[in-house]
N, C-alpha and C. Protein backbone atom coordinates (compact mmCIF):
# COMPACT_ATOMS: atom_id res chain seq x y z
N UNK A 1 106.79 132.68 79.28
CA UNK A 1 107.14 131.27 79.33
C UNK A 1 108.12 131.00 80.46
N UNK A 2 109.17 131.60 80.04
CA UNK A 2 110.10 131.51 81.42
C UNK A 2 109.56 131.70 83.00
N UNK A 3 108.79 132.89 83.26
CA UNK A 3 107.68 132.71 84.86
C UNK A 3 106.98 131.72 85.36
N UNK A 4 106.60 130.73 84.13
CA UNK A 4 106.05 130.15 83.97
C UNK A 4 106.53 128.42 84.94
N UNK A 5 107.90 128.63 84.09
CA UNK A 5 108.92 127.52 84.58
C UNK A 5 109.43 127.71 85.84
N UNK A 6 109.54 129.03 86.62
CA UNK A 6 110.06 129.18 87.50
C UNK A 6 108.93 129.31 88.24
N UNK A 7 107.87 129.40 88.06
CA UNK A 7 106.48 129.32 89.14
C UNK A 7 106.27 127.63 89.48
N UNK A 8 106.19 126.98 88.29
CA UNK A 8 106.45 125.60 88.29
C UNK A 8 107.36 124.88 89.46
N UNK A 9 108.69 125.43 89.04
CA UNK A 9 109.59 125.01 89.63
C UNK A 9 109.53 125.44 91.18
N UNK A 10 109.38 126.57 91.50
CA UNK A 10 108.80 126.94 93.20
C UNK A 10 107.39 125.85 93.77
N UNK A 11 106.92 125.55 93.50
CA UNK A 11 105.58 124.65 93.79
C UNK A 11 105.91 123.89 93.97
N UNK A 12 106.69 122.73 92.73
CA UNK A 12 107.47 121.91 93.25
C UNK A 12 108.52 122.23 94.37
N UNK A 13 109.56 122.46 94.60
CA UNK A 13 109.96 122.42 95.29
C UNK A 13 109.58 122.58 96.62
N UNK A 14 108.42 124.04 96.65
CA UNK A 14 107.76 123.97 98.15
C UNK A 14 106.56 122.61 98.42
N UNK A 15 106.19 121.71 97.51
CA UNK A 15 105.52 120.64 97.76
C UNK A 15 106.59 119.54 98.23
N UNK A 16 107.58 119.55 97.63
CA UNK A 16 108.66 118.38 97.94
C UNK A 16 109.36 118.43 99.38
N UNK A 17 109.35 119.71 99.66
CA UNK A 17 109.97 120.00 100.79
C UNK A 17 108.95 119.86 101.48
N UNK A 18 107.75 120.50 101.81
CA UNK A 18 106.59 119.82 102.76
C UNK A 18 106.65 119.00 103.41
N UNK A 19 106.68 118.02 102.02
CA UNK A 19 106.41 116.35 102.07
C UNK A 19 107.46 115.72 102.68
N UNK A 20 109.00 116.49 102.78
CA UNK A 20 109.83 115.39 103.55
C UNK A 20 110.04 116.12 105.01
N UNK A 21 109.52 117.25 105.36
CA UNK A 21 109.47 117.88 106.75
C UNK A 21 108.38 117.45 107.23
N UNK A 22 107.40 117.01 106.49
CA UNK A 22 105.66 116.38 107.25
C UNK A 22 106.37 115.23 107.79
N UNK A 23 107.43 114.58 107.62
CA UNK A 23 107.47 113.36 107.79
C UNK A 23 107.52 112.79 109.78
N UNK A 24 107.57 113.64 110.13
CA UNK A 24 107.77 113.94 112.13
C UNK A 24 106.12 113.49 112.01
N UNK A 25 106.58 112.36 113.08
CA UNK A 25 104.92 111.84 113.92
C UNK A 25 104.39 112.88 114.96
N UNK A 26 103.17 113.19 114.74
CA UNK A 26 102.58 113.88 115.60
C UNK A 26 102.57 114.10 117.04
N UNK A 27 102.27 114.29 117.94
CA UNK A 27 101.84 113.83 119.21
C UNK A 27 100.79 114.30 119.41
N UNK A 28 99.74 115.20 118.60
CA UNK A 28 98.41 115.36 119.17
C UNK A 28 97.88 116.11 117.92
N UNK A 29 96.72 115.33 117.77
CA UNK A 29 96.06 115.55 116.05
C UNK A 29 94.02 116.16 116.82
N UNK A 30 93.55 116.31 115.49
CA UNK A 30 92.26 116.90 115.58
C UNK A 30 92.17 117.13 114.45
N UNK A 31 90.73 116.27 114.18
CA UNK A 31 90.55 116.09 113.02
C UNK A 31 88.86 116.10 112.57
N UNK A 32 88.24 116.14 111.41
CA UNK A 32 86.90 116.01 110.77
C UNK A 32 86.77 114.79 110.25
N UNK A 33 85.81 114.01 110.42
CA UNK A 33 85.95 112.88 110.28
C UNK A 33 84.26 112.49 108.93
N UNK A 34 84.36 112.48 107.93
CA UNK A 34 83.35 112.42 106.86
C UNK A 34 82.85 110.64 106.68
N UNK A 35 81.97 110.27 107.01
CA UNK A 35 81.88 108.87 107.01
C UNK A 35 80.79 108.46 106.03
N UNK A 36 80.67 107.52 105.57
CA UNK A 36 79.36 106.85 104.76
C UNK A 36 79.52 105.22 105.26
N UNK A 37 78.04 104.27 106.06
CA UNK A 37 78.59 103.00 105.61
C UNK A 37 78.81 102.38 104.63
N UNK A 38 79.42 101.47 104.62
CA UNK A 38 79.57 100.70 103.33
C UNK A 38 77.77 100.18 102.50
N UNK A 39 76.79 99.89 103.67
CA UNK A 39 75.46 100.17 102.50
C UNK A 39 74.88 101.23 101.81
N UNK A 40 75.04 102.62 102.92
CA UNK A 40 74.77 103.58 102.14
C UNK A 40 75.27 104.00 100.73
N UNK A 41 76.71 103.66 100.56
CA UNK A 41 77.43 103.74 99.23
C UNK A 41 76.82 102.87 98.24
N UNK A 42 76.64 101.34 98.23
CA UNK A 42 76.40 100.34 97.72
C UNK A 42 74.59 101.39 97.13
N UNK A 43 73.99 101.54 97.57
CA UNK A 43 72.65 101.68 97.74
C UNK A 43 72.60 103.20 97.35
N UNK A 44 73.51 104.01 97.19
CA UNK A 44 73.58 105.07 96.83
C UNK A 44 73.31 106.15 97.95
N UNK A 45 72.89 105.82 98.73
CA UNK A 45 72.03 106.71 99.97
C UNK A 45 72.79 108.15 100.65
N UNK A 46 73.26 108.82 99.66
CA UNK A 46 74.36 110.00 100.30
C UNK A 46 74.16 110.81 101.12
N UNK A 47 72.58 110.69 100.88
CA UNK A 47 71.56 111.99 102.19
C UNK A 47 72.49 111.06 103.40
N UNK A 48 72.31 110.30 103.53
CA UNK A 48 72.71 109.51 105.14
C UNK A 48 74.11 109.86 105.44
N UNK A 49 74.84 110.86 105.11
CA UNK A 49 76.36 111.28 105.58
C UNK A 49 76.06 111.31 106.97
N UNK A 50 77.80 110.70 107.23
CA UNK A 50 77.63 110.92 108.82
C UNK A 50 79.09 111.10 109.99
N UNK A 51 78.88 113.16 109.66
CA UNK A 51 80.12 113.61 109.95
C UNK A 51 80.72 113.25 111.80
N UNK A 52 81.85 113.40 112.05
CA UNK A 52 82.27 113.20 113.36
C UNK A 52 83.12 114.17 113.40
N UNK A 53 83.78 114.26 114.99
CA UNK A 53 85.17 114.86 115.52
C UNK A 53 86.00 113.93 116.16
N UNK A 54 87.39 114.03 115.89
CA UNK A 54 88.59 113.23 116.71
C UNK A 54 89.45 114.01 117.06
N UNK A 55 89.88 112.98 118.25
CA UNK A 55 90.97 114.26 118.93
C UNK A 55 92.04 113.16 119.64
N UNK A 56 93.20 113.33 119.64
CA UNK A 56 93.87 112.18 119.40
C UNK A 56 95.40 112.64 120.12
N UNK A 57 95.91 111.73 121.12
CA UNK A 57 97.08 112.13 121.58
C UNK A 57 97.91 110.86 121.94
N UNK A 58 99.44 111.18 121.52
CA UNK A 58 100.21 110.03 121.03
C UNK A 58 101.42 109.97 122.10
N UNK A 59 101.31 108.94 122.64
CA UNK A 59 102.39 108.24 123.90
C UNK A 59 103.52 108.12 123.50
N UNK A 60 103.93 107.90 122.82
CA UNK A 60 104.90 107.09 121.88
C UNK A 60 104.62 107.72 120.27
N UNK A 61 105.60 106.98 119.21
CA UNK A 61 105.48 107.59 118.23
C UNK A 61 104.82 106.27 117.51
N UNK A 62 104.34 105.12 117.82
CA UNK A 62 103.77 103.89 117.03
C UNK A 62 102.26 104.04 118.05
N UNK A 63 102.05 104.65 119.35
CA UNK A 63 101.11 104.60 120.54
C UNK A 63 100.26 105.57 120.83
N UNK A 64 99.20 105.61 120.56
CA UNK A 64 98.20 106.87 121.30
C UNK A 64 96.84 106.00 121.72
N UNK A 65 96.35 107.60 122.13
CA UNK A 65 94.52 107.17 122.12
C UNK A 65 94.36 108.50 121.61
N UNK A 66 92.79 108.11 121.90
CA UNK A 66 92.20 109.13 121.11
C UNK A 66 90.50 108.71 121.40
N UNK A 67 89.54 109.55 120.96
CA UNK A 67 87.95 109.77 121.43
C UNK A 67 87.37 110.55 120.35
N UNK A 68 86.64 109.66 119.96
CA UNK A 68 86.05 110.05 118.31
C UNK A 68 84.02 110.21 118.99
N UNK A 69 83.55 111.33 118.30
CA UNK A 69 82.06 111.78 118.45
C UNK A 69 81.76 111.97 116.72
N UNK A 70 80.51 110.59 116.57
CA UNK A 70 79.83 110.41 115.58
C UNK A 70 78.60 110.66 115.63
N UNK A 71 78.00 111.70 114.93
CA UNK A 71 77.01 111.94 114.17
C UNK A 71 76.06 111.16 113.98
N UNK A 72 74.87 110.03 113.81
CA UNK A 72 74.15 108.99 112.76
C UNK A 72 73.02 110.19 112.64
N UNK A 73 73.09 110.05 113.52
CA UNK A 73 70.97 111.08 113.33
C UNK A 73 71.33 112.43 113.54
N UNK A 74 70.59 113.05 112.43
CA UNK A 74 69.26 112.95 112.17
C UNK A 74 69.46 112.79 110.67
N UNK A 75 70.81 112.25 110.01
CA UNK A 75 71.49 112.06 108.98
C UNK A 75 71.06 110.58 107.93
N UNK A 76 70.88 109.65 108.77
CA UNK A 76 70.01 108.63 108.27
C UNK A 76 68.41 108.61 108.62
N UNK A 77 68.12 109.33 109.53
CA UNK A 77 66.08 109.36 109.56
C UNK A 77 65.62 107.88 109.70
N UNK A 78 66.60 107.13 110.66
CA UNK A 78 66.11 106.23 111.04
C UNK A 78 65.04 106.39 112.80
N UNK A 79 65.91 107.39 113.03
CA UNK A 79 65.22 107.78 114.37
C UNK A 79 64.29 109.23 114.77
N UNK A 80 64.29 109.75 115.65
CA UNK A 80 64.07 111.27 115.92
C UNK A 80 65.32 111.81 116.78
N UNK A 81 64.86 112.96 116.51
CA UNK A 81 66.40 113.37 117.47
C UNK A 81 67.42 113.40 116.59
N UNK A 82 68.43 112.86 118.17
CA UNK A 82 70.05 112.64 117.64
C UNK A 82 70.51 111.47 118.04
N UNK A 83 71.63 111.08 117.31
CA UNK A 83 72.13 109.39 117.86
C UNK A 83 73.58 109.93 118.22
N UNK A 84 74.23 109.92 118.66
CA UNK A 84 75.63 109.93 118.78
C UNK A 84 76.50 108.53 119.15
N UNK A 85 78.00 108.23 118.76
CA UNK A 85 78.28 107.02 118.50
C UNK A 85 79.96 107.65 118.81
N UNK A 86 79.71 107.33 120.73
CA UNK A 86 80.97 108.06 121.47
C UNK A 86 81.68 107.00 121.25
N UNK A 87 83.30 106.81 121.20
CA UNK A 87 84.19 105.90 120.79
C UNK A 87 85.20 106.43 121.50
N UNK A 88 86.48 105.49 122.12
CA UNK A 88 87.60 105.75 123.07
C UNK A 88 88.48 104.56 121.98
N UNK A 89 89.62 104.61 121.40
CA UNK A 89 90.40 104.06 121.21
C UNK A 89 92.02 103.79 121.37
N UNK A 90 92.33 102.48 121.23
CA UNK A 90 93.99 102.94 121.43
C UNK A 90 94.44 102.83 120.10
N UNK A 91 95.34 103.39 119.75
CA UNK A 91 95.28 103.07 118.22
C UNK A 91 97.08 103.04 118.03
N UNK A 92 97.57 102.39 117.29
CA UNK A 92 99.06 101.73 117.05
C UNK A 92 99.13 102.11 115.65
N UNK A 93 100.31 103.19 115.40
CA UNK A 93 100.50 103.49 114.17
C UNK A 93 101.65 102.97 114.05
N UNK A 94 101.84 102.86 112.88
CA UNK A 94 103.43 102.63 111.83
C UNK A 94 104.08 104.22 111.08
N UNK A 95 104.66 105.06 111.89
CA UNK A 95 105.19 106.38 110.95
C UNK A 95 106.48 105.96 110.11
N UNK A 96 105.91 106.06 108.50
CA UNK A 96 106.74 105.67 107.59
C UNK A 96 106.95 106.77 106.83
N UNK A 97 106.65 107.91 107.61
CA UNK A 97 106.90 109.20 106.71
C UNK A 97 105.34 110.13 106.23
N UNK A 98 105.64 110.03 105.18
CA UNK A 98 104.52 110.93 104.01
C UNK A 98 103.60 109.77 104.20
N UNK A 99 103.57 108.34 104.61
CA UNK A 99 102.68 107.22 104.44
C UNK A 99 102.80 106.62 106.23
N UNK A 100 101.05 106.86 106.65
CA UNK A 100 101.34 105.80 107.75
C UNK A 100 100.55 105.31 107.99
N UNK A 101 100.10 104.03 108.23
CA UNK A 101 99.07 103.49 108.30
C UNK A 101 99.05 103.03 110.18
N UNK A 102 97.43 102.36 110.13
CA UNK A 102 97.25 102.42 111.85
C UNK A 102 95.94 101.93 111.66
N UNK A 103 95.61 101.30 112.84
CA UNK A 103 95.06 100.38 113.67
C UNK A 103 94.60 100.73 114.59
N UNK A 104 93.05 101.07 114.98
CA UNK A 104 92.72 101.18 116.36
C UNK A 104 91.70 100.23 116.51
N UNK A 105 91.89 99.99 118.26
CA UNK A 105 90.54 99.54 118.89
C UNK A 105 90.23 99.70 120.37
N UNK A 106 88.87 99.94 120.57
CA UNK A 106 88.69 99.97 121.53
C UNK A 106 86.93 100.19 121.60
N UNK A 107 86.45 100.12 123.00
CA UNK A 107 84.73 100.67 123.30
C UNK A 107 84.47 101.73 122.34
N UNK A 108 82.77 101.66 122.48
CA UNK A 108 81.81 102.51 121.79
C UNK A 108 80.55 102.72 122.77
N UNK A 109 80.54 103.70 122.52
CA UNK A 109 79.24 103.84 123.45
C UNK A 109 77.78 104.69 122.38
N UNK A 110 76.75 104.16 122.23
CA UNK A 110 76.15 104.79 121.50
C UNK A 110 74.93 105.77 122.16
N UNK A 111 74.21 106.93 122.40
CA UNK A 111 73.51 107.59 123.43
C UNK A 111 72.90 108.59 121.95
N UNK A 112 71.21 108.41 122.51
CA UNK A 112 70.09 108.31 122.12
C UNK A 112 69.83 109.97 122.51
N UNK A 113 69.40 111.32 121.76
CA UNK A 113 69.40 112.36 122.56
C UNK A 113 67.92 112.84 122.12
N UNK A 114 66.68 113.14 122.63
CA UNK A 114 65.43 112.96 122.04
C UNK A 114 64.56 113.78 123.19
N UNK A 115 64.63 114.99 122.70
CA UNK A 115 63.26 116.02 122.90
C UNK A 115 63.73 115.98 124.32
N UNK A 116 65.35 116.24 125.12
CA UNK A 116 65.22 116.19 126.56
C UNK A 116 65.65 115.09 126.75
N UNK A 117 64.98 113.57 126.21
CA UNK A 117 65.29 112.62 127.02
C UNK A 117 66.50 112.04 126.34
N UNK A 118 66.83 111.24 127.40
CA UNK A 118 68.69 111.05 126.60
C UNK A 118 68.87 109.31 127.36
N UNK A 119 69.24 108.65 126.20
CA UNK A 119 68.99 107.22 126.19
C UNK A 119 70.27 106.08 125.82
N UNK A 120 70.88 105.37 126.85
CA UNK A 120 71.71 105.23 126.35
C UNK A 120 71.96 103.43 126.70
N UNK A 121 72.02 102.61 125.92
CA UNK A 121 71.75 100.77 125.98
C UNK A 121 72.45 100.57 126.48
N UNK A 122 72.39 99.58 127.24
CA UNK A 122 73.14 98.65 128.42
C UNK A 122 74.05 98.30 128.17
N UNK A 123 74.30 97.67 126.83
CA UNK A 123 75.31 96.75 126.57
C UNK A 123 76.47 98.03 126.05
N UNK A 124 77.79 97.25 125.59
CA UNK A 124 78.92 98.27 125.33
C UNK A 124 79.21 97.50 124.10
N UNK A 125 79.60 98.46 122.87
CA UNK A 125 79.77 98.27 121.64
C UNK A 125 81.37 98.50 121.52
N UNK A 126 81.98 97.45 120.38
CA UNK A 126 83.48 97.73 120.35
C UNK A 126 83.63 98.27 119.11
N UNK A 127 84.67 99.22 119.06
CA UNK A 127 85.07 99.54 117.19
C UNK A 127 86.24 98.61 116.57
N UNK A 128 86.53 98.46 115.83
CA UNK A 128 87.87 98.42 115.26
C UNK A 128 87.70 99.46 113.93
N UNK A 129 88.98 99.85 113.73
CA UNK A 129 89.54 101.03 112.61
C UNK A 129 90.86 100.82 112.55
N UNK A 130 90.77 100.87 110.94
CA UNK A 130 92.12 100.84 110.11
C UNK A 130 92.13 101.88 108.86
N UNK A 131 93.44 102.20 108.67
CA UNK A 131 93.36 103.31 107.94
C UNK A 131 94.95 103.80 107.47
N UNK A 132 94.78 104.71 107.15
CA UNK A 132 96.10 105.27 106.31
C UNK A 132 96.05 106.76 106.28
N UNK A 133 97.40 107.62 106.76
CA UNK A 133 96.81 108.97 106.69
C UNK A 133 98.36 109.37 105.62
N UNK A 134 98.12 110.45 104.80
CA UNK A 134 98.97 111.01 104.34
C UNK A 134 99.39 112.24 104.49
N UNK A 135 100.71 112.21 105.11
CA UNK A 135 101.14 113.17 105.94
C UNK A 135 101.75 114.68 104.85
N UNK A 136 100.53 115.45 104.25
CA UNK A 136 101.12 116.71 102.98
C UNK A 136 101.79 117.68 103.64
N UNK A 137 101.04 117.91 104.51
CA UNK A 137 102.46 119.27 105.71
C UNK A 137 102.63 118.60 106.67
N UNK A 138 103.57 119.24 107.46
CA UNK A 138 104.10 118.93 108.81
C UNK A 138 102.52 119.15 109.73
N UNK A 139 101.74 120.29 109.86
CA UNK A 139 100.31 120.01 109.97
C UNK A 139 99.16 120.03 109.79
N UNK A 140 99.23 119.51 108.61
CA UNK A 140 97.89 118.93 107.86
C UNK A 140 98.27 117.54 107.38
N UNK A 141 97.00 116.55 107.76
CA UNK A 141 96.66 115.25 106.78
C UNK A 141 95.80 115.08 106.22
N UNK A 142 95.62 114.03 105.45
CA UNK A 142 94.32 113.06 104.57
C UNK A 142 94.49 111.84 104.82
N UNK A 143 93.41 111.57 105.64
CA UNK A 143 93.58 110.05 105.87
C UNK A 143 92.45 109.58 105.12
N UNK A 144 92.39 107.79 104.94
CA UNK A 144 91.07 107.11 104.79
C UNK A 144 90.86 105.89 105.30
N UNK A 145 90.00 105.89 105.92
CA UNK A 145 89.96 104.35 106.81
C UNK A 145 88.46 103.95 106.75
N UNK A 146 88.24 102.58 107.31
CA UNK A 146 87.34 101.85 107.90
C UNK A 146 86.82 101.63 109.19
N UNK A 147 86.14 102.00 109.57
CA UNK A 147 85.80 101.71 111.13
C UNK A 147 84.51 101.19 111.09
N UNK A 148 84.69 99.60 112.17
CA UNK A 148 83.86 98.66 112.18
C UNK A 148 83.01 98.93 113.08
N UNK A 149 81.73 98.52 113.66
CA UNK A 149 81.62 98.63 114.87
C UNK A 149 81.06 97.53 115.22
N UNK A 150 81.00 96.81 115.60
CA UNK A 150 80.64 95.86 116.94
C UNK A 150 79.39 95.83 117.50
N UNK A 151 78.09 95.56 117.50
CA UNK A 151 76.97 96.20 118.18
C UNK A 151 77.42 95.23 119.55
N UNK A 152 77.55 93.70 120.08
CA UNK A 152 77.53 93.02 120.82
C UNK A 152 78.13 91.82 120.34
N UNK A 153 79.43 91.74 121.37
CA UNK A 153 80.19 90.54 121.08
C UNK A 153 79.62 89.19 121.87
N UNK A 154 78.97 89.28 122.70
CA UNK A 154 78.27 88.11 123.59
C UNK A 154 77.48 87.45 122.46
N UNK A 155 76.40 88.56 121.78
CA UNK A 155 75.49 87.97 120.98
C UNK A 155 76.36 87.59 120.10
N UNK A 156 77.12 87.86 119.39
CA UNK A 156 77.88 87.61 117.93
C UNK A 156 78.91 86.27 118.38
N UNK A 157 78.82 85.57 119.50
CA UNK A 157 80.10 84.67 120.15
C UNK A 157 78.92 83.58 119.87
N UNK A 158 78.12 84.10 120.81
CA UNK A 158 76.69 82.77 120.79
C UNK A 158 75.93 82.39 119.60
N UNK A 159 76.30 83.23 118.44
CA UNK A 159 75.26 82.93 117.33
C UNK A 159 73.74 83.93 117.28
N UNK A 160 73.60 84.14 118.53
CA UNK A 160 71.97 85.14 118.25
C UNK A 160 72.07 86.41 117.72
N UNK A 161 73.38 86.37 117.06
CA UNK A 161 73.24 87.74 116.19
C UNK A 161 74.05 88.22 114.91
N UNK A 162 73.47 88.50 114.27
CA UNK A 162 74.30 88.67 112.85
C UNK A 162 75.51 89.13 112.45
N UNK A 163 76.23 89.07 112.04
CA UNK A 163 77.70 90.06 111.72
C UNK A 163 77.17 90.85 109.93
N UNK A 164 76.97 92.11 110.16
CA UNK A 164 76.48 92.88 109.43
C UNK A 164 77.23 94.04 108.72
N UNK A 165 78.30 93.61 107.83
CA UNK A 165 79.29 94.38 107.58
C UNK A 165 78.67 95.25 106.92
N UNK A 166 77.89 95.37 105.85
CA UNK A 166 77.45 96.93 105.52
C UNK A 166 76.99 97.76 105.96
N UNK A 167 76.02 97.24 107.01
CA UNK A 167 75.11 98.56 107.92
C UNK A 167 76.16 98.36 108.83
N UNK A 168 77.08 98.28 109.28
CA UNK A 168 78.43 98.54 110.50
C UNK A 168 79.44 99.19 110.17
N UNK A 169 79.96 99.20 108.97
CA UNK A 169 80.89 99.69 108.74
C UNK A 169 80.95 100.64 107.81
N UNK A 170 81.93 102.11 108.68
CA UNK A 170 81.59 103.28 108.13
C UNK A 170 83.41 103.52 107.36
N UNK A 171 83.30 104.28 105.94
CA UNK A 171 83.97 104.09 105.49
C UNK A 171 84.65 105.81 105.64
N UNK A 172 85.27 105.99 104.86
CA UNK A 172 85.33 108.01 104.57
C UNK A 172 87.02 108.57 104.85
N UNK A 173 87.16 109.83 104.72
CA UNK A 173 88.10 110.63 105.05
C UNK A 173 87.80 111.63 106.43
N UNK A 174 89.23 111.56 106.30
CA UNK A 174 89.62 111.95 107.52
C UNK A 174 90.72 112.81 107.40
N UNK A 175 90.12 114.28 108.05
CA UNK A 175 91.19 115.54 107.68
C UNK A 175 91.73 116.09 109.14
N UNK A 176 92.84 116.35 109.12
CA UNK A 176 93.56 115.98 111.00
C UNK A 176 94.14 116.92 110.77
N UNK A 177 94.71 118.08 111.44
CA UNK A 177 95.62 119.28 111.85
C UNK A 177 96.27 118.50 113.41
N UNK A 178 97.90 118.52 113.18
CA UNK A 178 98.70 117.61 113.78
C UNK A 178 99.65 118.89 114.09
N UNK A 179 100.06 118.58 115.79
CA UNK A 179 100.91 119.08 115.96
C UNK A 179 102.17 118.23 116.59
C-alpha cells in the first residue's frame, strides 16, 4: 500500500513539473498532422483519413511560419494517384503556458501526382487554421484545430461559387516535437 502512494505521488509530481517547465514557447516544432473533414465525420467516412507533415519555425514568441504537406489521395478515392495539398502559413500564437492557442493563414497550393504526370491548377487556394496545442513536456504537444481551405476567393467574392464548409474543412490532431 505504502509503494503504492509513493509511486502515485512520483507521477504526480513528475507530471506537474513537466507541465510547468513545458511552459517555454518553442522556436521550431515538427509535427503529424491526423485530419478528417468535417463531412467525412458527419457521414461517417473514416476510410477517407487524411494524414500530413508540419514543420514550423517561430520569429518571435506570438510569430512564425511554417509549411504543412497534406495527404487527400489515395485516402478519399476520389481520384487516381496522389493529391497533395502544399500549404505555407504565418501563424500568430498566444503562449499562455500548458494552453496556447493560434491562428494561421496563408496560400495553398494543391498538385495532382498521376502515373508520372504531375498536375497542378492555375488558380491559388488560401487556408485559414485555428487551433489549440497543449504543451505536456517541454517537447512534446497535442494540439487540435481546424483548417479551412479556400478553393478560390475571386469565385467566392463574385458569387459563382459555393462556400462549402464540410467538404473544406479538415478537422483532427496534431502531435508536434518542439524544440
Amino acid at each position: 500500500m505504502r509503494a503504492r502512494i509513493v509511486l502515485t505521488v512520483v507521477i504526480l509530481v513528475l507530471v506537474c513539473g513537466g507541465v510547468l517547465i513545458a511552459d517555454t514557447p518553442s522556436v521550431f516544432e515538427a509535427g503529424l498532422l491526423n485530419y478528417y473533414t468535417i463531412g467525412d465525420i458527419a457521414d461517417s467516412e473514416y476510410s477517407r483519413y487524411t494524414p500530413g507533415v508540419r514543420m514550423a519555425f517561430y520569429i518571435t514568441e506570438w510569430f512564425g511560419l511554417n509549411g504543412d504537406v497534406i495527404v487527400k489521395e489515395p485516402f478519399s478515392g476520389d481520384l487516381e494517384g496522389y493529391q497533395f495539398l502544399l500549404s505555407t502559413t504565418l501563424v500568430f500564437r498566444w503562449p499562455l503556458g500548458f494552453f496556447e492557442p493560434y491562428l494561421g493563414i496563408g496560400p495553398a497550393y494543391s498538385i495532382t501526382v498521376d502515373g508520372g504526370n504531375f498536375d497542378m491548377p492555375p488558380h491559388i487556394l488560401y487556408g485559414a487554421r485555428l487551433g489549440f496545442d497543449f504543451n505536456i513536456t517541454p517537447v512534446f504537444c497535442l494540439g487540435v484545430e481546424a483548417n479551412h481551405i479556400i478553393p478560390d476567393i475571386p469565385s467566392l467574392v463574385n458569387g459563382s461559387d459555393e462556400f462549402d464548409v464540410m467538404a473544406n474543412t479538415y478537422v483532427g490532431l496534431v502531435l508536434k516535437l518542439k524544440l
